[in-house]
N, C-alpha and C. Protein backbone atom coordinates (compact mmCIF):
# COMPACT_ATOMS: atom_id res chain seq x y z
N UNK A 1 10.18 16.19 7.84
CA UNK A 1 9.07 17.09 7.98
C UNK A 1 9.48 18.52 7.59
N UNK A 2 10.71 18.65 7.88
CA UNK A 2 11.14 20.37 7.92
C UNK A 2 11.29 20.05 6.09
N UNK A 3 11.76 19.58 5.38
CA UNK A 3 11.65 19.46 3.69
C UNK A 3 10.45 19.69 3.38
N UNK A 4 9.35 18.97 3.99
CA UNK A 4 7.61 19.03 3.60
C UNK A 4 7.54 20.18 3.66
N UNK A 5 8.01 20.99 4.66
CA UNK A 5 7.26 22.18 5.22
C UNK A 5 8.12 23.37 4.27
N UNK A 6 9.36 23.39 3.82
CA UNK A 6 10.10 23.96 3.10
C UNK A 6 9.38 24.05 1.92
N UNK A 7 9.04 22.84 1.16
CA UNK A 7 8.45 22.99 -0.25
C UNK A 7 6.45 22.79 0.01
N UNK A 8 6.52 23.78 1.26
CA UNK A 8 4.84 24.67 0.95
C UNK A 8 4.09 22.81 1.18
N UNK A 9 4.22 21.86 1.55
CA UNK A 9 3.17 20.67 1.58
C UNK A 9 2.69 20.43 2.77
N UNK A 10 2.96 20.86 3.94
CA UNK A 10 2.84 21.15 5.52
C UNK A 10 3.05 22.12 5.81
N UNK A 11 1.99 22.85 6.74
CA UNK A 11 1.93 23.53 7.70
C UNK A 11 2.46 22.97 9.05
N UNK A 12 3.20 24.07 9.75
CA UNK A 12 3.73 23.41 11.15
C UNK A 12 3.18 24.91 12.26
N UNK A 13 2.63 23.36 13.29
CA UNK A 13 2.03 24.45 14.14
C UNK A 13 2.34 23.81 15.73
N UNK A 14 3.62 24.76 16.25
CA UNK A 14 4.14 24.99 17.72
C UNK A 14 2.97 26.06 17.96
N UNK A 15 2.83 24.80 19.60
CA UNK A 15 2.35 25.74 20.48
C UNK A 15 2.90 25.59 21.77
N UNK A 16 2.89 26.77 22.71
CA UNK A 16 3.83 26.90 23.61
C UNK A 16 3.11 26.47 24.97
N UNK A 17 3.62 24.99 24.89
CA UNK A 17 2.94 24.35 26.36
C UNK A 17 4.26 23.60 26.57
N UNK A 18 3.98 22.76 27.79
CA UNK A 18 4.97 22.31 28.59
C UNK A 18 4.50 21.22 29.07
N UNK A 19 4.41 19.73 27.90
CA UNK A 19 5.74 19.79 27.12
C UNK A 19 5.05 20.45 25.89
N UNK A 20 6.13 20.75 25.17
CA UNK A 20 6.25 21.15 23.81
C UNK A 20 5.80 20.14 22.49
N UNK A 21 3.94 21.11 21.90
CA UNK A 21 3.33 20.12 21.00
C UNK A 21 3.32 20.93 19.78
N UNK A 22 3.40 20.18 18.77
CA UNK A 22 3.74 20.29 17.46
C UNK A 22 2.59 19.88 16.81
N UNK A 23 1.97 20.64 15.69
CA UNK A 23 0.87 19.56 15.16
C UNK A 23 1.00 19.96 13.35
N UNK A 24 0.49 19.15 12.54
CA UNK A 24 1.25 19.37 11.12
C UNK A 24 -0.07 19.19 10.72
N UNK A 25 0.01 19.99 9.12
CA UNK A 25 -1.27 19.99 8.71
C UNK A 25 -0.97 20.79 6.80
N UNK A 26 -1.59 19.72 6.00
CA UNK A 26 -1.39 19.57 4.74
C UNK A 26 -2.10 20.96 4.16
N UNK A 27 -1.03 21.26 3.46
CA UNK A 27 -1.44 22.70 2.71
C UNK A 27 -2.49 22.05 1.29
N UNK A 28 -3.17 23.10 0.73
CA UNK A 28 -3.67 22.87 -0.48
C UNK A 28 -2.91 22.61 -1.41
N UNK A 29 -1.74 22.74 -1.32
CA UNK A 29 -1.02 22.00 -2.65
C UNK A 29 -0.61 20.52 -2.55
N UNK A 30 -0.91 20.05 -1.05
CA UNK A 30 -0.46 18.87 -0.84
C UNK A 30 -1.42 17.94 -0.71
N UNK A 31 -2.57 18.60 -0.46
CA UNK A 31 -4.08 18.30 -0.74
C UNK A 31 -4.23 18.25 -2.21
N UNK A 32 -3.97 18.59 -3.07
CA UNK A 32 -4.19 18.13 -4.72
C UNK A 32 -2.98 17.16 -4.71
N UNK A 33 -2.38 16.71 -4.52
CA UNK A 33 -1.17 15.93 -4.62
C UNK A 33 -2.07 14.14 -4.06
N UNK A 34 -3.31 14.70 -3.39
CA UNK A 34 -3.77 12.75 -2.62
C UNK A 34 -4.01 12.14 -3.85
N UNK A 35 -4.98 12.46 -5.12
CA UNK A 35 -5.53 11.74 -5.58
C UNK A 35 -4.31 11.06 -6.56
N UNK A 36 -3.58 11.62 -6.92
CA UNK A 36 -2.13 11.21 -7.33
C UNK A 36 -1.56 9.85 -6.61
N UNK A 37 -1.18 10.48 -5.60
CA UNK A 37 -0.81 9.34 -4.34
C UNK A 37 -1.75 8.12 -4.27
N UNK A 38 -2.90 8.09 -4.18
CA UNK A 38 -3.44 6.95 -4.60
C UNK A 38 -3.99 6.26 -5.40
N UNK A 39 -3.89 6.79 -6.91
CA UNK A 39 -3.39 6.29 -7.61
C UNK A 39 -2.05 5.27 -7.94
N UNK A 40 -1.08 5.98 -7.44
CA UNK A 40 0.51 5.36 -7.39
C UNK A 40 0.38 3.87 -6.16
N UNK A 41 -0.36 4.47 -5.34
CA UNK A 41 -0.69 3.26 -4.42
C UNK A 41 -1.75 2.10 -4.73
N UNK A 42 -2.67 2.49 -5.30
CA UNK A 42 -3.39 1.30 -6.12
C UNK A 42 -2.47 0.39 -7.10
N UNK A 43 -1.33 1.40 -8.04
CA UNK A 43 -0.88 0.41 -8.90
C UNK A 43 0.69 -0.35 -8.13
N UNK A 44 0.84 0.23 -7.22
CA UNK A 44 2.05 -0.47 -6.66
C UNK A 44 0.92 -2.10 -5.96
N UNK A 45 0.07 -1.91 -5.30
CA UNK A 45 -0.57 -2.78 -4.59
C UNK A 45 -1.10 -4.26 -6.04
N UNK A 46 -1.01 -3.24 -7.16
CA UNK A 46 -1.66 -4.53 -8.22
C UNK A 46 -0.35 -5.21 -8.84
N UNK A 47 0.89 -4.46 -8.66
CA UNK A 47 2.17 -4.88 -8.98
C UNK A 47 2.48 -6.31 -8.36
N UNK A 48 2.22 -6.05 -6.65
CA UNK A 48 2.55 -6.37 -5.74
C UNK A 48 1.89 -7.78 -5.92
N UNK A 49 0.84 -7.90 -5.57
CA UNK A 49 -0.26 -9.26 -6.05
C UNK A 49 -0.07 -9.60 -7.50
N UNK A 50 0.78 -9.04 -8.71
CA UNK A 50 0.65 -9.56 -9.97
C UNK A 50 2.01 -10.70 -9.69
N UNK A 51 2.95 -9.74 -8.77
CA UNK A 51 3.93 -10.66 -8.18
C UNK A 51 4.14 -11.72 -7.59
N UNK A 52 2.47 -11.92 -6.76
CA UNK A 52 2.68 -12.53 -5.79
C UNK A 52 3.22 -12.34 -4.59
N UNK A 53 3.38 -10.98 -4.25
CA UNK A 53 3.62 -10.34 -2.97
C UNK A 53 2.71 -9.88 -1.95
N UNK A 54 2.32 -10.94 -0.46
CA UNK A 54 1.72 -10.62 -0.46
C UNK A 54 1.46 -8.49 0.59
N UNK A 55 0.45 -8.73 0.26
CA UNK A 55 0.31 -6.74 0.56
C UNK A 55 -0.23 -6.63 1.87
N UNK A 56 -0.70 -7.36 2.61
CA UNK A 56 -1.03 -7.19 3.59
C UNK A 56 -2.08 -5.57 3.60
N UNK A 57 -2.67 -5.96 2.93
CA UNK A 57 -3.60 -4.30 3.11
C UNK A 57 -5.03 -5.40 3.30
């Protein structure tokens, strides 16, 4: 998470309670980055079944 948040793709947001909550939240550059991502995930999933693997999705 601390890499995500290094290269700008997460926001990290401490807040000071007891216990101690953390909540994460996708920057706009990581938000243009989904339609990518599923893309790459559609064709891994047609790989997967061209294989005969099954995908369980």
């Amino acid at each position: 998470m601390r890499e995500l948040e290094e290269k700008n793709m997460i926001k990290r947001h401490a807040f000071l309670e007891k216990p101690p909550r953390v909540e994460y939240q996708l920057t706009d550059k990581a938000e243009k980055a989904l339609p990518v991502i599923d893309q790459l995930t559609e064709y891994g999933i047609f790989l997967m079944e061209e294989a005969d693997i099954d995908t369980c999705l």
